[in-house]
Every structure is written in C-alpha cells, then in structure tokens.
N, C-alpha and C. Protein backbone atom coordinates (compact mmCIF):
# COMPACT_ATOMS: atom_id res chain seq x y z
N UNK A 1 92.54 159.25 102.35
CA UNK A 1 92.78 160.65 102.72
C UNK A 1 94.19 160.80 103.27
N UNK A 2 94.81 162.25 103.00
CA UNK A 2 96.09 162.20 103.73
C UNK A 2 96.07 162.30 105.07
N UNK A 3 97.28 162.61 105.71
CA UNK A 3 97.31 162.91 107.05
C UNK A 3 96.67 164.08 107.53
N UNK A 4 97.43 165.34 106.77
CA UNK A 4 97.08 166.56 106.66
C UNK A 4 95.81 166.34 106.28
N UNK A 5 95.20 165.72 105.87
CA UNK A 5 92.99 165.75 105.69
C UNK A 5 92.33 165.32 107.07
N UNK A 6 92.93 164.34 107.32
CA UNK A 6 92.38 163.84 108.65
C UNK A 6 92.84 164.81 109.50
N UNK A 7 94.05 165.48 109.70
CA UNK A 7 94.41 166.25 110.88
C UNK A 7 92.88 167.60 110.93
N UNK A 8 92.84 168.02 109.79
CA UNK A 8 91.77 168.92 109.31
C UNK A 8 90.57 168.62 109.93
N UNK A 9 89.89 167.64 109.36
CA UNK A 9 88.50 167.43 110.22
C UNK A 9 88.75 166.82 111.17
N UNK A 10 89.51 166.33 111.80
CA UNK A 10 90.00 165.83 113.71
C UNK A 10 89.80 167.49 114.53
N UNK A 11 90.73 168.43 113.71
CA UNK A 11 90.72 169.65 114.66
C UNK A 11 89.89 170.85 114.14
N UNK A 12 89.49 171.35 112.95
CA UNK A 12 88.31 172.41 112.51
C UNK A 12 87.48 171.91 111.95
N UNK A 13 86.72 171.25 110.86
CA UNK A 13 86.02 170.66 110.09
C UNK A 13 84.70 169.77 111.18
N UNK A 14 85.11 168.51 111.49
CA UNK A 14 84.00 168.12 112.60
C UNK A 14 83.42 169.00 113.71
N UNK A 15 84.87 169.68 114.72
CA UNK A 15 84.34 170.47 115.52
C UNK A 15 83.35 171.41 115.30
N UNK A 16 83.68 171.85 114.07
CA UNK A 16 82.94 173.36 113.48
C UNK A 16 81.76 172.68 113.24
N UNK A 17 81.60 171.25 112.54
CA UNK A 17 80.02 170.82 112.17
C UNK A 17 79.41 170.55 113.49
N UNK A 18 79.79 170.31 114.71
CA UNK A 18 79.26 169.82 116.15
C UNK A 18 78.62 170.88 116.36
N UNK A 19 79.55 172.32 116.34
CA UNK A 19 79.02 173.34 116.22
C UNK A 19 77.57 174.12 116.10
N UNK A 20 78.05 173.66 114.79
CA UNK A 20 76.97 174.37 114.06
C UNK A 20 75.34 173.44 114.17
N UNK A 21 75.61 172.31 114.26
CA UNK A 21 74.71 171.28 114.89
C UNK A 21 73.83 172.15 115.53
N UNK A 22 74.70 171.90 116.49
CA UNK A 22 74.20 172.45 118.35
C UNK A 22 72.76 173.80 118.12
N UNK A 23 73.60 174.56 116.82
CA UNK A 23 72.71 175.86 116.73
C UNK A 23 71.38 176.07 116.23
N UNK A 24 71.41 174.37 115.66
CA UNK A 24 70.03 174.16 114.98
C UNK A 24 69.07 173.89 115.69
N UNK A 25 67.56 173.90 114.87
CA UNK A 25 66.80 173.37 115.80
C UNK A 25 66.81 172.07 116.13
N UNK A 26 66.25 170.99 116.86
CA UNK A 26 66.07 170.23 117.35
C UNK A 26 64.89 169.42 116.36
N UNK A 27 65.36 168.29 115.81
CA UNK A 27 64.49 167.90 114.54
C UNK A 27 64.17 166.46 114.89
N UNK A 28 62.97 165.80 115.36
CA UNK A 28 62.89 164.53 115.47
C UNK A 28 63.46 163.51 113.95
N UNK A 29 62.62 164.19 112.77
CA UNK A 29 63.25 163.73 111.78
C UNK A 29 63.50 164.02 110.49
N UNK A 30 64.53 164.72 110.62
CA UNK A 30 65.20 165.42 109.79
C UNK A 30 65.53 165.18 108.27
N UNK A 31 65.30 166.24 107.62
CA UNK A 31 65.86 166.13 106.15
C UNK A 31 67.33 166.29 105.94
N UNK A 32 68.27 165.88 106.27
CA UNK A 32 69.92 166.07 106.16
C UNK A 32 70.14 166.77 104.97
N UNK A 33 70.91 167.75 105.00
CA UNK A 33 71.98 167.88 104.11
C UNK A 33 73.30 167.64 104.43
N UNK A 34 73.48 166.88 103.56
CA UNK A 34 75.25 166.54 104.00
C UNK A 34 76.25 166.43 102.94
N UNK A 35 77.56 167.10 103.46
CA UNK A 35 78.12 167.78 102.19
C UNK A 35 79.12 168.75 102.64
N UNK A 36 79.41 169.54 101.49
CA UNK A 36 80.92 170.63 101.57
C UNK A 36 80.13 171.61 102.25
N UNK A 37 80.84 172.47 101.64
CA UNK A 37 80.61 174.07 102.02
C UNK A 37 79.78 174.47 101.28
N UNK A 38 79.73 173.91 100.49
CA UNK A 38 78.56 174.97 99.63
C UNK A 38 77.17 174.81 100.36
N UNK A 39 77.23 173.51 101.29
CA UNK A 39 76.26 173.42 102.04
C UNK A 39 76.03 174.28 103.01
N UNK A 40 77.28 173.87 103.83
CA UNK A 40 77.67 174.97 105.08
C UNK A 40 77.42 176.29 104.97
N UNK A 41 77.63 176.81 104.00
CA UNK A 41 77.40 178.42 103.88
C UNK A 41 76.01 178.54 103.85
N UNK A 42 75.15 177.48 103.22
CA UNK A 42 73.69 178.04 102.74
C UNK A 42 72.82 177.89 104.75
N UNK A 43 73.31 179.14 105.19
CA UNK A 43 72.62 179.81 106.23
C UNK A 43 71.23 179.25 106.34
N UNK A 44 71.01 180.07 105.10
CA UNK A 44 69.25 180.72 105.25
C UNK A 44 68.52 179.24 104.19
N UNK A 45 69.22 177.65 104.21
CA UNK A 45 68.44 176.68 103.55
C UNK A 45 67.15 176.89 104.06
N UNK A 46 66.48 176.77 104.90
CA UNK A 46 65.32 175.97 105.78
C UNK A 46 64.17 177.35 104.99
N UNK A 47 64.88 178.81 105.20
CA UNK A 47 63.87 179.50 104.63
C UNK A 47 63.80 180.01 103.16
N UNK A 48 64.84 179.97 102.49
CA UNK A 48 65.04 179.36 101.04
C UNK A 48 64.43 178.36 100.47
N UNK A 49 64.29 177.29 101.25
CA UNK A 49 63.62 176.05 100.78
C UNK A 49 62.30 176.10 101.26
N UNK A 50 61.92 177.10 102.07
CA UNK A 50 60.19 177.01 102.99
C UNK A 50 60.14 175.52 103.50
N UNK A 51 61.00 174.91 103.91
CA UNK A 51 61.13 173.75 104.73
C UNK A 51 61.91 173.98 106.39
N UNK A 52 61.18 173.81 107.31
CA UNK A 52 61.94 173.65 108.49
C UNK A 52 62.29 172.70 109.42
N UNK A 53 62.07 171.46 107.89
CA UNK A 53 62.79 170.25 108.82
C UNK A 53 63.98 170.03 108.59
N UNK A 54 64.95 171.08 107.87
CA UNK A 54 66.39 170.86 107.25
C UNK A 54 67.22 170.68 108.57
N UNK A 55 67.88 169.60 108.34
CA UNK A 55 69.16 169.79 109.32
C UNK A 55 70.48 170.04 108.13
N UNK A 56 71.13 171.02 108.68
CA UNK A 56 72.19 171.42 107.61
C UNK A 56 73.36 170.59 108.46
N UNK A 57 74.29 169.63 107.70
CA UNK A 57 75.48 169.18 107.99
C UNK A 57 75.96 168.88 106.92
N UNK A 58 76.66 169.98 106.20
CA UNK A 58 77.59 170.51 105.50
C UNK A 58 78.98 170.81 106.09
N UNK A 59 79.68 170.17 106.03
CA UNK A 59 81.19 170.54 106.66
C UNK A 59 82.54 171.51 105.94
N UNK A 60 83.09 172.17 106.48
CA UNK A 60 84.28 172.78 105.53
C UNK A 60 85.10 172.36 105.55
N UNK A 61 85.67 172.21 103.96
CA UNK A 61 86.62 171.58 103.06
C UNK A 61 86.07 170.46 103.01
N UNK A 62 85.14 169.53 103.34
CA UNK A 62 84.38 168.17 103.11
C UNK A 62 84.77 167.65 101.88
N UNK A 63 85.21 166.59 101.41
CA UNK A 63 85.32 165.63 100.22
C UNK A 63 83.84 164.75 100.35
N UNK A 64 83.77 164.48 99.49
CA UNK A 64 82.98 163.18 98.89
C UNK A 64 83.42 162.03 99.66
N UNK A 65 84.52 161.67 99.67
CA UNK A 65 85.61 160.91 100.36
C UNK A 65 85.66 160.71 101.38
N UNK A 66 85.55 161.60 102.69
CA UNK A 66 85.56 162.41 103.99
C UNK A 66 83.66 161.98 103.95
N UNK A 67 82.66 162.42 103.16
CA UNK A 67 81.33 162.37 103.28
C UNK A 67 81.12 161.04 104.03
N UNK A 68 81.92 160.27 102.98
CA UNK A 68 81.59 158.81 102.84
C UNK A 68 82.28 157.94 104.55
N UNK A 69 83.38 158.03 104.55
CA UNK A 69 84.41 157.68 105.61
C UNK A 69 83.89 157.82 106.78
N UNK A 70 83.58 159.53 107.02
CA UNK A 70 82.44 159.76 108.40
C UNK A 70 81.35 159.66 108.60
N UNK A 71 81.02 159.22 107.87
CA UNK A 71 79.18 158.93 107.72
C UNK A 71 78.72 157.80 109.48
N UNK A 72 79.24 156.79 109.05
CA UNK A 72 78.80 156.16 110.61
C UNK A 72 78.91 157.38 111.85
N UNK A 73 79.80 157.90 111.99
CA UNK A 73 80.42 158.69 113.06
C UNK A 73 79.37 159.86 113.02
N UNK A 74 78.82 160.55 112.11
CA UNK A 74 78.22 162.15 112.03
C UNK A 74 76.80 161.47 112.03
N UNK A 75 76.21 160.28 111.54
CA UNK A 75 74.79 159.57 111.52
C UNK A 75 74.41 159.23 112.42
N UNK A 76 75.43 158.83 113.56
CA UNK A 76 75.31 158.03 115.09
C UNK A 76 74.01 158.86 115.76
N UNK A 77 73.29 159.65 115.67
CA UNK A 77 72.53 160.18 116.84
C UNK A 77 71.40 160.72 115.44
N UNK A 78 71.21 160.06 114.69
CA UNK A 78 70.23 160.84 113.29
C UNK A 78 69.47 159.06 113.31
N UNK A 79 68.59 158.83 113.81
CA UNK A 79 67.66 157.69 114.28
C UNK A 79 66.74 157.25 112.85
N UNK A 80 65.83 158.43 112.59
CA UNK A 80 65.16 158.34 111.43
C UNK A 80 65.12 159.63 110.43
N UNK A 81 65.97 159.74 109.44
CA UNK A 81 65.45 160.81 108.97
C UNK A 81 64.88 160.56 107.69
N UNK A 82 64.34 161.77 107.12
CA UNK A 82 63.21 161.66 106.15
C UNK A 82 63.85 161.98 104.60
N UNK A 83 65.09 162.24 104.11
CA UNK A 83 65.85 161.85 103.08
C UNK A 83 67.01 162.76 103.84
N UNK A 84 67.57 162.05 102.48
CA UNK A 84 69.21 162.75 102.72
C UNK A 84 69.39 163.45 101.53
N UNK A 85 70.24 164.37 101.64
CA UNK A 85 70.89 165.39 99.80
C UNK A 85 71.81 165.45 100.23
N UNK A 86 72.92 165.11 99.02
CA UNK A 86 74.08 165.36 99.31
C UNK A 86 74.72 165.98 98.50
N UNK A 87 75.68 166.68 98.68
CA UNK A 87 76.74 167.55 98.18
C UNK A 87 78.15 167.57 98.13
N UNK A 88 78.88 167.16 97.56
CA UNK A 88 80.06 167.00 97.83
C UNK A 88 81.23 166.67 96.59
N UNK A 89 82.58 166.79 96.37
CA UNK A 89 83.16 166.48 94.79
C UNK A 89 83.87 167.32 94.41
N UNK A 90 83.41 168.79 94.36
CA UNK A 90 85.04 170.05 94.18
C UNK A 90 86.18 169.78 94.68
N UNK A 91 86.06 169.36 95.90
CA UNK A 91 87.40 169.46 97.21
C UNK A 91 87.88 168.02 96.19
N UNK A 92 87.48 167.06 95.88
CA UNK A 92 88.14 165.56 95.96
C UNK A 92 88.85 166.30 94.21
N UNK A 93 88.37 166.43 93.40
CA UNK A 93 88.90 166.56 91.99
C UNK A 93 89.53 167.84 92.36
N UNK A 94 89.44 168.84 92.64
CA UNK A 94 90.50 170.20 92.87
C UNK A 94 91.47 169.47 93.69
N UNK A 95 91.11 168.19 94.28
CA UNK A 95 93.09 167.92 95.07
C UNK A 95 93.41 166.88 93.91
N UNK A 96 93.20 166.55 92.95
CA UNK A 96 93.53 165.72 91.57
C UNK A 96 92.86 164.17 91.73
N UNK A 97 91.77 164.45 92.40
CA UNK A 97 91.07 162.85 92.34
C UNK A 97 90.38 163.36 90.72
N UNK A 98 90.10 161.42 90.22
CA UNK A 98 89.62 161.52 89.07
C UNK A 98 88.15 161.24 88.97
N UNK A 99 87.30 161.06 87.57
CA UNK A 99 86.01 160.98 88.06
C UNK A 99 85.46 159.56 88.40
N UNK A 100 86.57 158.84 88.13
CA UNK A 100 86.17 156.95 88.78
C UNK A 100 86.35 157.25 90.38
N UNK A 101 87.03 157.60 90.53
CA UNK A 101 87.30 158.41 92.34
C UNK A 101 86.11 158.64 92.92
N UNK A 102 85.25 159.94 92.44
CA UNK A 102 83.87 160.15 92.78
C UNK A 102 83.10 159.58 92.97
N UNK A 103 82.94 158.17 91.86
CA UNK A 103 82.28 157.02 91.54
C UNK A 103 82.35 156.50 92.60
N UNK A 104 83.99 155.94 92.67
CA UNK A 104 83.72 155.21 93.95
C UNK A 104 83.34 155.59 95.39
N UNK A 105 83.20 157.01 95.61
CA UNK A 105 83.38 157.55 96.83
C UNK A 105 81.50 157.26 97.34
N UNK A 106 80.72 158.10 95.76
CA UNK A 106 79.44 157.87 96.11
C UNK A 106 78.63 156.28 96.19
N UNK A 107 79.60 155.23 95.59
CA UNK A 107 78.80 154.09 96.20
C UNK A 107 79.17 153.33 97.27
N UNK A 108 80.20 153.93 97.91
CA UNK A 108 80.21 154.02 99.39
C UNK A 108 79.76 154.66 100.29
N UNK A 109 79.20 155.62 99.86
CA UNK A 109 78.67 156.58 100.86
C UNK A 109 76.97 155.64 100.76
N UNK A 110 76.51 155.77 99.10
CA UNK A 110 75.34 155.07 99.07
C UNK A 110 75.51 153.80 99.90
N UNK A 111 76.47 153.04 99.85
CA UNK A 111 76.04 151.66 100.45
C UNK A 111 75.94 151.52 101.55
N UNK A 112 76.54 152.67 102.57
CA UNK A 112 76.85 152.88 104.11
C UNK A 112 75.30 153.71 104.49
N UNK A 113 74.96 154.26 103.60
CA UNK A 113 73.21 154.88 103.86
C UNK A 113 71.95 153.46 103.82
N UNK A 114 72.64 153.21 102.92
CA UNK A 114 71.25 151.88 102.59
C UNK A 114 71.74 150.82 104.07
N UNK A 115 72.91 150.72 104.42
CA UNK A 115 73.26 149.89 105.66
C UNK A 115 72.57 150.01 106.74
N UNK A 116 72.74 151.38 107.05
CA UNK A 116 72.03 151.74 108.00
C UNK A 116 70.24 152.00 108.09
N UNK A 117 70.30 152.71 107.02
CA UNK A 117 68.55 153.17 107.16
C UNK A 117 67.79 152.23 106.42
N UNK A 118 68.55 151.38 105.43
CA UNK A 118 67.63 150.34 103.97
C UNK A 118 67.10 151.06 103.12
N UNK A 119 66.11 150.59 102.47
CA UNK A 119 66.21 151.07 101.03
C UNK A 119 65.25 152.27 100.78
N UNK A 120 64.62 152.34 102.02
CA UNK A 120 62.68 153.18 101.53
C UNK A 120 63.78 154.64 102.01
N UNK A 121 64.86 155.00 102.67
CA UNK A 121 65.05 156.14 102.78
C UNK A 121 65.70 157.25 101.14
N UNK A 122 64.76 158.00 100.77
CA UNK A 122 65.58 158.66 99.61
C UNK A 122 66.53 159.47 99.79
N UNK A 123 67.20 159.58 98.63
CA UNK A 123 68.33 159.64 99.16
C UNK A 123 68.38 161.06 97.65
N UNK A 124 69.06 162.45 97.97
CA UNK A 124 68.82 163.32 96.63
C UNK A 124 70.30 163.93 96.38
N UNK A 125 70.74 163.13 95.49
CA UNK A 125 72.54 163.63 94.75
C UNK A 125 72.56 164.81 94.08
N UNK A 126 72.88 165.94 94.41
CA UNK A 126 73.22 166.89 93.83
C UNK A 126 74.49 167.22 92.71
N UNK A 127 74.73 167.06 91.49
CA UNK A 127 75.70 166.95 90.69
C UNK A 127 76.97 167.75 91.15
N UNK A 128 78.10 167.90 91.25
CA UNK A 128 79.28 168.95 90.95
C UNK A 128 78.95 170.19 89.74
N UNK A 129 79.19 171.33 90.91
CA UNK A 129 78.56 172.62 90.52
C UNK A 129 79.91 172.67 89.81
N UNK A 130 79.75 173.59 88.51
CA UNK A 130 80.34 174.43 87.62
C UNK A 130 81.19 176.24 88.40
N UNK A 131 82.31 175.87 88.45
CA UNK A 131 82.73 176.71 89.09
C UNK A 131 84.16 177.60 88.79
N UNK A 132 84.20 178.81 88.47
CA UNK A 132 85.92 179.48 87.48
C UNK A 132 86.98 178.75 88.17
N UNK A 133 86.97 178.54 89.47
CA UNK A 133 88.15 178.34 90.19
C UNK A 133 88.39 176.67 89.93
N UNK A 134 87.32 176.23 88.91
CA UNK A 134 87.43 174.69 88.70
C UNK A 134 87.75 174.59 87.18
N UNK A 135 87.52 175.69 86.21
CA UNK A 135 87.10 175.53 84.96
C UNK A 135 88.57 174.96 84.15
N UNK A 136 89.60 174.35 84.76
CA UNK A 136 90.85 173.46 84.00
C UNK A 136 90.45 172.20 84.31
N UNK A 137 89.06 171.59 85.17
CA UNK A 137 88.81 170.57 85.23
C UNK A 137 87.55 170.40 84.97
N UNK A 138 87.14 171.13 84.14
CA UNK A 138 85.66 171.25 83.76
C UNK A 138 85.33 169.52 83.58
N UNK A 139 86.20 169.44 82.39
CA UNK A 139 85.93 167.77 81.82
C UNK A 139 86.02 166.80 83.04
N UNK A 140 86.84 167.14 83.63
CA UNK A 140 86.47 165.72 84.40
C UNK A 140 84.90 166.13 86.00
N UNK A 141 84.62 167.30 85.92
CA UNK A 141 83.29 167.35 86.73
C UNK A 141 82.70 167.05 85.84
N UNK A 142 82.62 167.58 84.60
CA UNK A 142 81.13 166.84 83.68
C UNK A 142 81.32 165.00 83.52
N UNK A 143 82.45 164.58 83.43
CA UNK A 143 82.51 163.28 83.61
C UNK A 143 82.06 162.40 84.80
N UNK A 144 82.64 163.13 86.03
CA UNK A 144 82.24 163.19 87.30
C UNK A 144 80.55 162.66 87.34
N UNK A 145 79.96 163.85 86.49
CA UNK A 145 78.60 163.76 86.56
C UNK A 145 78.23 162.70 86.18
N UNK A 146 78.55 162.68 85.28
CA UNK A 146 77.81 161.34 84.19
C UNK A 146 77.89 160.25 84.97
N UNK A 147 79.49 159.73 85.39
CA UNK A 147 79.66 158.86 85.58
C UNK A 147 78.16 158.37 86.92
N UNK A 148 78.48 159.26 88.14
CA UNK A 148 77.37 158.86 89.02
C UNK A 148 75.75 158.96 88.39
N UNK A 149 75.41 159.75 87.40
CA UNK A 149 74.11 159.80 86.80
C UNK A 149 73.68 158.39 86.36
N UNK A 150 74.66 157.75 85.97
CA UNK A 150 74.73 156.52 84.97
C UNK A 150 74.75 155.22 86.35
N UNK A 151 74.92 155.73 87.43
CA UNK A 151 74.72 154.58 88.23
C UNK A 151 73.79 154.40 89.11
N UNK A 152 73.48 155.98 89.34
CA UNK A 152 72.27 156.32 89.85
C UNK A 152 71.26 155.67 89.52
N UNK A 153 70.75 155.34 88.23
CA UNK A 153 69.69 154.88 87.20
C UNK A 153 69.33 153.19 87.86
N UNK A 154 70.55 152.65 88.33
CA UNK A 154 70.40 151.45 88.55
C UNK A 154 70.35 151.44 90.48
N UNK A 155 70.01 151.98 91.22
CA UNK A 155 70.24 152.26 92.61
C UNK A 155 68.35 152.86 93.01
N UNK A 156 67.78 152.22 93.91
CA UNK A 156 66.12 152.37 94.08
C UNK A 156 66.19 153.58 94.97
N UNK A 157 65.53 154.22 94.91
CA UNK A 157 64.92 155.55 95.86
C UNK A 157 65.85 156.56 95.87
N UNK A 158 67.09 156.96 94.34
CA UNK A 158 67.54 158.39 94.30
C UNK A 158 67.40 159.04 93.14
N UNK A 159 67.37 160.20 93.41
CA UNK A 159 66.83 161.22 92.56
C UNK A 159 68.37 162.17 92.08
N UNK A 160 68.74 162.02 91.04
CA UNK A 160 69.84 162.95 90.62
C UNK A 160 69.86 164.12 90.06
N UNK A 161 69.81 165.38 90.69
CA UNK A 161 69.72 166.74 90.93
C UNK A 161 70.89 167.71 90.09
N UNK A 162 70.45 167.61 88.74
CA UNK A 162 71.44 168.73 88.20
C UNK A 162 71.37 170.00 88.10
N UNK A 163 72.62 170.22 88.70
CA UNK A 163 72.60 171.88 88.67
C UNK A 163 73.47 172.35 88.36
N UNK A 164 74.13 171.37 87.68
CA UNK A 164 75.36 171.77 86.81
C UNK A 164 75.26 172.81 85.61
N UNK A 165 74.23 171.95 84.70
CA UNK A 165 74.08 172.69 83.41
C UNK A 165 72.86 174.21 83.36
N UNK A 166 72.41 174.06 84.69
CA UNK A 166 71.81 175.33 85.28
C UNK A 166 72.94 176.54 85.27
N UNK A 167 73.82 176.29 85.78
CA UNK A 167 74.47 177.10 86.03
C UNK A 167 75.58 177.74 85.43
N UNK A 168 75.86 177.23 84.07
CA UNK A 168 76.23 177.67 83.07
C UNK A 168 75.71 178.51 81.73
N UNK A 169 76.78 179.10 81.32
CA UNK A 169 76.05 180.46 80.40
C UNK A 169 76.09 179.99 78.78
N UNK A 170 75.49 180.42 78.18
CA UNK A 170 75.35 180.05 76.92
C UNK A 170 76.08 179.33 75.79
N UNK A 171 77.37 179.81 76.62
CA UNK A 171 78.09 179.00 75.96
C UNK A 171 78.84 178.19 76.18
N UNK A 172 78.01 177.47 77.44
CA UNK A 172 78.67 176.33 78.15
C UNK A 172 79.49 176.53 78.97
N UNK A 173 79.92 178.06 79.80
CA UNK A 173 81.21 178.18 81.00
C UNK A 173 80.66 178.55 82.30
N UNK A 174 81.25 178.28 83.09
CA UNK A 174 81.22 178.43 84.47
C UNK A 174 80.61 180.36 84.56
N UNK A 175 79.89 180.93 85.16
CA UNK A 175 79.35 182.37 85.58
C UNK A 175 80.28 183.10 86.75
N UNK A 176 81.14 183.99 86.46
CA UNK A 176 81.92 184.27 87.41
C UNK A 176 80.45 185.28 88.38
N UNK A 177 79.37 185.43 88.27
CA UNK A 177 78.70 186.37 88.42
C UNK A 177 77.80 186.00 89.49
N UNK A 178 77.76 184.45 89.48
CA UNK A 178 77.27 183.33 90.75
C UNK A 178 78.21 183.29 91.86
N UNK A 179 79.71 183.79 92.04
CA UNK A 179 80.31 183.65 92.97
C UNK A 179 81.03 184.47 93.49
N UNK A 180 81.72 184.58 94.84
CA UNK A 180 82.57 185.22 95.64
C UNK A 180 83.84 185.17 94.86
N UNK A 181 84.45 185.72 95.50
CA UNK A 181 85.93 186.43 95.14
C UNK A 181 86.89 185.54 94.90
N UNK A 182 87.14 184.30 95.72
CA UNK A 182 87.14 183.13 95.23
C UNK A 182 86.96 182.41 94.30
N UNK A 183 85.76 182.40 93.64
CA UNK A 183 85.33 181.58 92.79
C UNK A 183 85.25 180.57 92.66
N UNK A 184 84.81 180.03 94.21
CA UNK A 184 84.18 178.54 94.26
C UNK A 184 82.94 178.63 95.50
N UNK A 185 82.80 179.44 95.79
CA UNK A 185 81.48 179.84 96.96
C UNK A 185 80.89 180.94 96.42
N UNK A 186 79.47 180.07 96.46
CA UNK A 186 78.40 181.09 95.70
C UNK A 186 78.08 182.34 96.24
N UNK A 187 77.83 183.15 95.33
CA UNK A 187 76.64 184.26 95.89
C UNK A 187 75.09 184.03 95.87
N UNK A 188 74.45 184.90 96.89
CA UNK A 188 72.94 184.71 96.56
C UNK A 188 72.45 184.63 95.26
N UNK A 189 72.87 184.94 94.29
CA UNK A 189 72.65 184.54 92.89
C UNK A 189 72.85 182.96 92.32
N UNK A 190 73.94 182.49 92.76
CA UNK A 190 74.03 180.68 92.62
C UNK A 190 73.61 180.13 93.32
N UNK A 191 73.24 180.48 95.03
CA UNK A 191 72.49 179.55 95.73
C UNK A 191 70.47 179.89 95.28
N UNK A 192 70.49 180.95 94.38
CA UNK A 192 68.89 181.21 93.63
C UNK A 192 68.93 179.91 92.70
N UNK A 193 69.44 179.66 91.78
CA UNK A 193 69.47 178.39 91.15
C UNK A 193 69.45 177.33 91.73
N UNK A 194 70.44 176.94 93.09
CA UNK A 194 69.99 175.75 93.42
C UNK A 194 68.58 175.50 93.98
N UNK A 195 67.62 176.68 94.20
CA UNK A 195 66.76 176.99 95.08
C UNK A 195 65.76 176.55 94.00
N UNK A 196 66.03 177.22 92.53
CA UNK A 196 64.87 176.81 91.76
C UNK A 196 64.83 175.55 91.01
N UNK A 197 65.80 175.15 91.12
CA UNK A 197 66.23 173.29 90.64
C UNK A 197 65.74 172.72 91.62
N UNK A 198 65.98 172.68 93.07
CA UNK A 198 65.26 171.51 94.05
C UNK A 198 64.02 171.99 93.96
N UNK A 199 63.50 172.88 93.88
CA UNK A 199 62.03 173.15 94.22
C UNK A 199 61.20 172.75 92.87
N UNK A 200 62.15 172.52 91.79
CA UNK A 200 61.58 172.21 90.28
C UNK A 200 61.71 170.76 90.03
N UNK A 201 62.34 170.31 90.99
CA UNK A 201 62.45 168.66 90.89
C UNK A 201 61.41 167.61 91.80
N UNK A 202 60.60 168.67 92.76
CA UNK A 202 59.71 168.28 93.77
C UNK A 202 60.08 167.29 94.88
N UNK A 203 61.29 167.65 95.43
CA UNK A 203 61.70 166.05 96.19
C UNK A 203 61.47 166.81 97.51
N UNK A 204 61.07 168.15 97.92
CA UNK A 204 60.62 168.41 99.47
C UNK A 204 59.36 168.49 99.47
C-alpha cells in the first residue's frame, strides 16, 4: 500500500469503522461482513438479510489488500464468529492492481482467517461487482473472478458468491440503473440483487 493509503485508514477509514462498530448491536457471535463500501453503505444488511446476527465491518475506500493487512488488528476482539463474507477488489484494480494482485491479496486474507479461527469457520467470497465507473476494466474484474473462483475450488469451507453476472444486462454490461451518480455505489436496486443471490445460495 502507499503512504497516502495507510495515511487514509490511520486517520478516516479505521476510525469511521470503530465507529460504526460501536453503533451496532452487541453480538456474542457474529456473522462478519468485511469489506469496502459497498458493504459499509448496506445500512439496512441485518433487515435485508432477516438476519440479526450481522456485524457489518465494511470500511471506506477498503482494498482487498488493506482487508487482508488489517485483518489481525480489526479481528482482535471477534473471539468466535459464525462465518465471514467478504467484499472487497474495485478500490485495488481501479488504482491499476492486476487480477494476480487480487489472487494474491485473497489468499492472504484466506490464510490469516484459517490462522486464526482454522478450518470449520466458513468463510463466503463475494465476486467483484460489475460497475460503469469500472467498465475499461471490465476484463480484468471478470479475470479477477475467475482467477479466485478457480482457487476457491481447492480451499475447504468457502462458498463463492457471484453477483457479478447477476448484475449485468443482456448484453453483458454493467446497469447504470443499479447505481448512484457515481457509478460505483449501488442503489436499492443493486443491493436487491445482492439480497436475492445470498439468500439463493443458502449460506445464512
């Protein structure tokens, strides 16, 4: 990570996730989400999902990279929880990481999860969402994908969660119609898809 990344989550990014922590309920043992923003924004997970053991720790501007790196540090006080989902991969390829990058980011993050908790904890990868403000790097998120899908296969207790090809229109492009003004943070219309993909994959 650069300087300017670390300066980021040293002074808004962690603080803001301590934050937002604090506001949650109090979960002996929690279902984590952990991840970007696309996490962070989803407010209303716990009643979207009809689950209220979610602990949301989703951070802003979060990398894959950053997921992986802080993981000891943001896990320190999470004792037992009952899986993890993760989210994370726009931020690392929108700053020009490639999709061996991703690769490597998620079997560090995986190997620093299995370190700590071992193997019976599942663990649920959410693919790199399809997004306009991404669509000059389409190819390398669909590569992105593959690449971790393809390693996933060989790794015990995870489930790989696409919602990539959900979220594309007929003719294979990103939906400007799923997102904010921006065009990389969903509207209630793209976080409806992720809603009917986890709930169609049965992992809560």
């Amino acid at each position: 990570m650069t300087a300017e990344e670390f300066q980021f989550y040293k002074e808004e990014g962690l603080p803001e996730l301590a934050e937002n922590i604090d506001k949650q309920p109090k979960i002996e043992q929690p279902i984590v989400f952990y991840g970007s923003s696309s996490f962070r924004l989803w407010s209303k997970v716990r009643e979207d999902l009809q689950c209220d053991q979610i602990l949301n720790m989703g951070f802003g501007g979060s990398t894959l990279e950053a997921c992986a790196y802080y993981f000891e540090e943001l896990f320190e006080q999470i004792k037992t929880p009952q899986k993890v989902f993760i989210y994370a991969g726009d931020n690392d390829l929108g700053g020009g990481k490639q999709a061996e990058d991703i690769l490597s980011y998620y079997n560090d993050l995986y190997s620093k999860i299995r370190s700590r908790y071992g193997n019976e904890l599942p663990i649920m990868y959410l693919s790199i969402k399809p997004s306009p403000s991404k669509d000059h790097i389409q190819g390398e998120i669909e590569k992105s994908n593959d690449l971790v899908k393809e390693k996933i296969v060989e790794h015990e207790n995870v489930t790989y969660i696409d919602i990539y090809h959900p979220m594309l229109d007929a003719e294979g492009k990103s939906r400007p119609d799923l997102f904010e003004e921006d065009m990389l943070h969903m509207r209630p219309e793209g976080y409806q898809i992720w809603i009917d993909t986890i709930q169609e994959s049965k992992v809560l």
